[in-house]
N, C-alpha and C. Protein backbone atom coordinates (compact mmCIF):
# COMPACT_ATOMS: atom_id res chain seq x y z
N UNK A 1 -120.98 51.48 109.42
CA UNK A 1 -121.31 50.18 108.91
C UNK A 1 -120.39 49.90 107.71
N UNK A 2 -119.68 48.72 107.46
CA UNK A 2 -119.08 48.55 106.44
C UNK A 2 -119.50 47.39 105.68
N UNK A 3 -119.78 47.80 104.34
CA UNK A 3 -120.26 47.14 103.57
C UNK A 3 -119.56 46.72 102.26
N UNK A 4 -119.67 45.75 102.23
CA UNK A 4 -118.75 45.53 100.94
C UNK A 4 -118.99 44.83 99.72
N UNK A 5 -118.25 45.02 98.80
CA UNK A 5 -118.78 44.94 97.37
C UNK A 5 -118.92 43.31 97.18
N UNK A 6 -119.45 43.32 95.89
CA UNK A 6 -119.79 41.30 96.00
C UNK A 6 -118.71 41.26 94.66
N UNK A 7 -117.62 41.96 94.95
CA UNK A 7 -116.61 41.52 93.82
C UNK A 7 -115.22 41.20 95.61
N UNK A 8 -115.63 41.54 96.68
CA UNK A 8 -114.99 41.22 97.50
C UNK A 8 -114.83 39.83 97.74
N UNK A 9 -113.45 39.10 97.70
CA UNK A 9 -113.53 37.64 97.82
C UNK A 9 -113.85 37.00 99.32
N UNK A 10 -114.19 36.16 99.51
CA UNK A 10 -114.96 35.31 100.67
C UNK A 10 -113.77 35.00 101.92
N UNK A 11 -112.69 35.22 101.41
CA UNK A 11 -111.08 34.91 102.37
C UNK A 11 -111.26 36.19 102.76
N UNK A 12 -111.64 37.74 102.13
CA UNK A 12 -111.45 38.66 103.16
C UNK A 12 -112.73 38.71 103.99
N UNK A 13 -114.05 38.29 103.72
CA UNK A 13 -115.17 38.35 104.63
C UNK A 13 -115.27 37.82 105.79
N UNK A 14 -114.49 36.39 105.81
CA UNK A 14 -114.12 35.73 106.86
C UNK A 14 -112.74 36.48 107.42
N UNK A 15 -111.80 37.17 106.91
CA UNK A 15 -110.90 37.19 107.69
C UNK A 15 -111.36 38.64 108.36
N UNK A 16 -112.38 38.96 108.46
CA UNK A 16 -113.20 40.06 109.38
C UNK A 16 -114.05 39.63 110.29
N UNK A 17 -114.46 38.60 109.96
CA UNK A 17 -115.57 38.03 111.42
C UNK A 17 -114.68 37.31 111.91
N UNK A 18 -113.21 36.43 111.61
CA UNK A 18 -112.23 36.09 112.47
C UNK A 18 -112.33 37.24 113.56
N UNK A 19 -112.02 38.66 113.29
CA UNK A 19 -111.42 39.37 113.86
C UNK A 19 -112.63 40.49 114.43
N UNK A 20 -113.89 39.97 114.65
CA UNK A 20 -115.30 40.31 115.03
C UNK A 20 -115.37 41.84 114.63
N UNK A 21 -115.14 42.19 113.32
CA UNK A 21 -115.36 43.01 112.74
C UNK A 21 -116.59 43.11 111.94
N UNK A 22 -118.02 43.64 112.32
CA UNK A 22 -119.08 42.99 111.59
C UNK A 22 -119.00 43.70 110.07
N UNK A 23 -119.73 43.41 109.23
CA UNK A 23 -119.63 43.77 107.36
C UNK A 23 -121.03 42.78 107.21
N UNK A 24 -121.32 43.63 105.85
CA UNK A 24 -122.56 43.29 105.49
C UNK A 24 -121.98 43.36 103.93
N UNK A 25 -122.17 42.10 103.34
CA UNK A 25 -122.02 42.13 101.98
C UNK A 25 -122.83 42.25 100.81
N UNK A 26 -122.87 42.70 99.78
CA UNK A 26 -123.66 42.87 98.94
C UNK A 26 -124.16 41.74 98.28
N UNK A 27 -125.23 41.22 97.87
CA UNK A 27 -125.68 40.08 97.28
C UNK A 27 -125.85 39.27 98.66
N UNK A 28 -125.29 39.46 99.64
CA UNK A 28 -125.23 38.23 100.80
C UNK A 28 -126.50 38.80 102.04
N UNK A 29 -126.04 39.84 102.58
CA UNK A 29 -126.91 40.25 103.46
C UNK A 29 -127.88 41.65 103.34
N UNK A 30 -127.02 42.34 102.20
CA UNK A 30 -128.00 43.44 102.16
C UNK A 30 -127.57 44.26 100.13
N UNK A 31 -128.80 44.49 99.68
CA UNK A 31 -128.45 44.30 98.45
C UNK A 31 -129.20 43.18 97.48
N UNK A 32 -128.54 43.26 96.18
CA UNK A 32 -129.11 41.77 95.85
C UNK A 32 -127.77 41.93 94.86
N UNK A 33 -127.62 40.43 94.31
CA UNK A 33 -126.61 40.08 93.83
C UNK A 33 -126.98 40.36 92.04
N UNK A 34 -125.88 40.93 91.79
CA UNK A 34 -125.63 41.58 90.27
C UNK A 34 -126.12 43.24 90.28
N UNK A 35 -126.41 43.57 91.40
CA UNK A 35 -126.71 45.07 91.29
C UNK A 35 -125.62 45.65 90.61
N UNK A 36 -126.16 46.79 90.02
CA UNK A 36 -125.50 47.99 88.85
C UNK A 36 -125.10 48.36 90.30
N UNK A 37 -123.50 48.92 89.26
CA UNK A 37 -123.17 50.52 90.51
C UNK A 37 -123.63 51.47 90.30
N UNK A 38 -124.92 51.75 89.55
CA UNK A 38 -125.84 52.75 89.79
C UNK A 38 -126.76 52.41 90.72
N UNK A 39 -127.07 51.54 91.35
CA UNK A 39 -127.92 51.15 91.97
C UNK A 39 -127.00 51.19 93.68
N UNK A 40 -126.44 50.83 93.72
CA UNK A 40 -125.46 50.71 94.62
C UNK A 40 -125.39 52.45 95.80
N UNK A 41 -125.12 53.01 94.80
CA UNK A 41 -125.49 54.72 95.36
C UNK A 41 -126.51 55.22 96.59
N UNK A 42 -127.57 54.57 95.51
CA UNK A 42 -128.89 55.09 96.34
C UNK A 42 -128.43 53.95 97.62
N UNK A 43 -128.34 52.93 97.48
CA UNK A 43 -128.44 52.05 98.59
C UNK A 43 -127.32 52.58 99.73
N UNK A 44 -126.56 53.33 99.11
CA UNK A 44 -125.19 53.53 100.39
C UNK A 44 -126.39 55.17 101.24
N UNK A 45 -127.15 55.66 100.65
CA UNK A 45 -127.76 57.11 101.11
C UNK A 45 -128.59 57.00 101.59
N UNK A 46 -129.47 55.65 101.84
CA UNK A 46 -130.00 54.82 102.87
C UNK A 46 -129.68 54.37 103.72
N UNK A 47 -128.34 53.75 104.17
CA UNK A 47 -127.84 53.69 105.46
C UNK A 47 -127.32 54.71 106.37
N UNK A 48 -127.08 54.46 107.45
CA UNK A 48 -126.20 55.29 108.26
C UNK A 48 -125.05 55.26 108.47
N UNK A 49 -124.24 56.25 107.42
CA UNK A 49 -123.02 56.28 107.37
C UNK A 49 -122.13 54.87 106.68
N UNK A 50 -122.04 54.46 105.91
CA UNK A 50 -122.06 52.98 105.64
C UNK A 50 -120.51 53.79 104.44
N UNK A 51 -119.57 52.35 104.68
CA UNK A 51 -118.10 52.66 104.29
C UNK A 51 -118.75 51.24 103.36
N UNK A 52 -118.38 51.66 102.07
CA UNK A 52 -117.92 50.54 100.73
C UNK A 52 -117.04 50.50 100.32
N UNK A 53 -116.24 48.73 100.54
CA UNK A 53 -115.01 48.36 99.92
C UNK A 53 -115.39 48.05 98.90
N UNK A 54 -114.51 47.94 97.84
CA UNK A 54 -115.08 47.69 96.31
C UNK A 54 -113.87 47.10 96.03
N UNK A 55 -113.49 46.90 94.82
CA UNK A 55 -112.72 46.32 94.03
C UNK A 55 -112.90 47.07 92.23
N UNK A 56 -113.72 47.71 92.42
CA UNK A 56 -114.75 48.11 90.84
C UNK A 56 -113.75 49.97 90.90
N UNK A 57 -113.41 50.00 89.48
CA UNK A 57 -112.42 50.91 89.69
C UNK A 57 -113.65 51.72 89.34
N UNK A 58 -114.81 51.56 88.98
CA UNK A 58 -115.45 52.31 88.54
C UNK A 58 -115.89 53.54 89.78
N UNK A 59 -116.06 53.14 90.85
CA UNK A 59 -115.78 54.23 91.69
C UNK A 59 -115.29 54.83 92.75
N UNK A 60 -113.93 55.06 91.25
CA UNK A 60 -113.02 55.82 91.21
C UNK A 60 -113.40 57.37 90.85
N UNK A 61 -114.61 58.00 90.93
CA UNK A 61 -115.20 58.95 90.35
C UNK A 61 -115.58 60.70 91.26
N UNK A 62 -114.90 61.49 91.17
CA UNK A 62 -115.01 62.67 92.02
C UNK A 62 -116.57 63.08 92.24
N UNK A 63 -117.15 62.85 91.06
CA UNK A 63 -118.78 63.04 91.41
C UNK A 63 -119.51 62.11 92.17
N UNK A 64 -118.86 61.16 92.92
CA UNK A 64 -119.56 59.62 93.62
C UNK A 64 -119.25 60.83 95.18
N UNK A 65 -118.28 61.30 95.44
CA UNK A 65 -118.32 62.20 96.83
C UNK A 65 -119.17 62.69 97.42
N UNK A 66 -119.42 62.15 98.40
CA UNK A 66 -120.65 62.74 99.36
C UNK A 66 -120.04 62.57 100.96
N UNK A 67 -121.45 63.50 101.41
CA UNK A 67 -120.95 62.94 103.26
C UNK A 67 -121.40 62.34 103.80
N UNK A 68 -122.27 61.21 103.48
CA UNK A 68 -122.94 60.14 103.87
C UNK A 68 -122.47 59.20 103.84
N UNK A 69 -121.33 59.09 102.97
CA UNK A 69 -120.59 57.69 103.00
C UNK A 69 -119.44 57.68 102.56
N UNK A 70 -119.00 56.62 102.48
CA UNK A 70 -117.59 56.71 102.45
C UNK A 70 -116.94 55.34 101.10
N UNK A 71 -115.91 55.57 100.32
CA UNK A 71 -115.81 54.96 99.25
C UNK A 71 -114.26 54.19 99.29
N UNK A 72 -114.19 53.12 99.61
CA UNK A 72 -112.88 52.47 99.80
C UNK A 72 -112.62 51.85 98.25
N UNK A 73 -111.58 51.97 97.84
CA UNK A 73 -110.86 51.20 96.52
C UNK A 73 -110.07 50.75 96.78
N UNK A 74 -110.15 49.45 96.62
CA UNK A 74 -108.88 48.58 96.98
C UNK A 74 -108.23 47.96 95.97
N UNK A 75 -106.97 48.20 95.86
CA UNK A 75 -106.50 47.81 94.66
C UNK A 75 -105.11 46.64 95.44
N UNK A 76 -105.76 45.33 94.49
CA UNK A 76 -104.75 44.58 95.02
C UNK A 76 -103.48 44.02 93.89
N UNK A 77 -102.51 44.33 94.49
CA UNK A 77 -101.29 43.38 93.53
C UNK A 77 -100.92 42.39 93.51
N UNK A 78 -100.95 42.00 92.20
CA UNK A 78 -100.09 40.32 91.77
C UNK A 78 -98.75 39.93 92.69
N UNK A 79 -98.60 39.57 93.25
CA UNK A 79 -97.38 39.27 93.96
C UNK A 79 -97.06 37.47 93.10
N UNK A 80 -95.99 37.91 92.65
CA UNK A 80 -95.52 36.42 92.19
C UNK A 80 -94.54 37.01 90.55
């Protein structure tokens, strides 16, 4: 299941159901909006197997590692 952070902008959410890739966003479908990334944790160890894109460098953190889920950081560049 991929789930993604609510710092993810709305051009990449759509450009995944363009491409019938389902995602469940935070604040939108599962979650609630302004959750702590402490809160965020427990919620990924409740699903099954659930991949989070983020944008939040915050975890960036070796102690966030587990095998229940999976931790995407996406770091995007200024082009211009």
């Amino acid at each position: 299941m991929i789930i993604l952070d609510e710092n993810v902008g709305e051009s990449q959410r759509r450009w995944l159901q363009r491409r019938r890739i389902r995602s469940r966003q935070i604040g939108v479908e599962i979650g609630r909006m302004g959750m702590n990334d402490s809160d965020i944790i427990p919620l990924l160890h409740a699903l099954d197997r659930p991949t989070l894109f983020s944008l939040d460098i915050d975890f960036y953190r070796r102690d966030l590692r587990h095998q229940a889920y999976c931790l995407v950081l996406c770091h995007i560049l200024n082009e211009g």
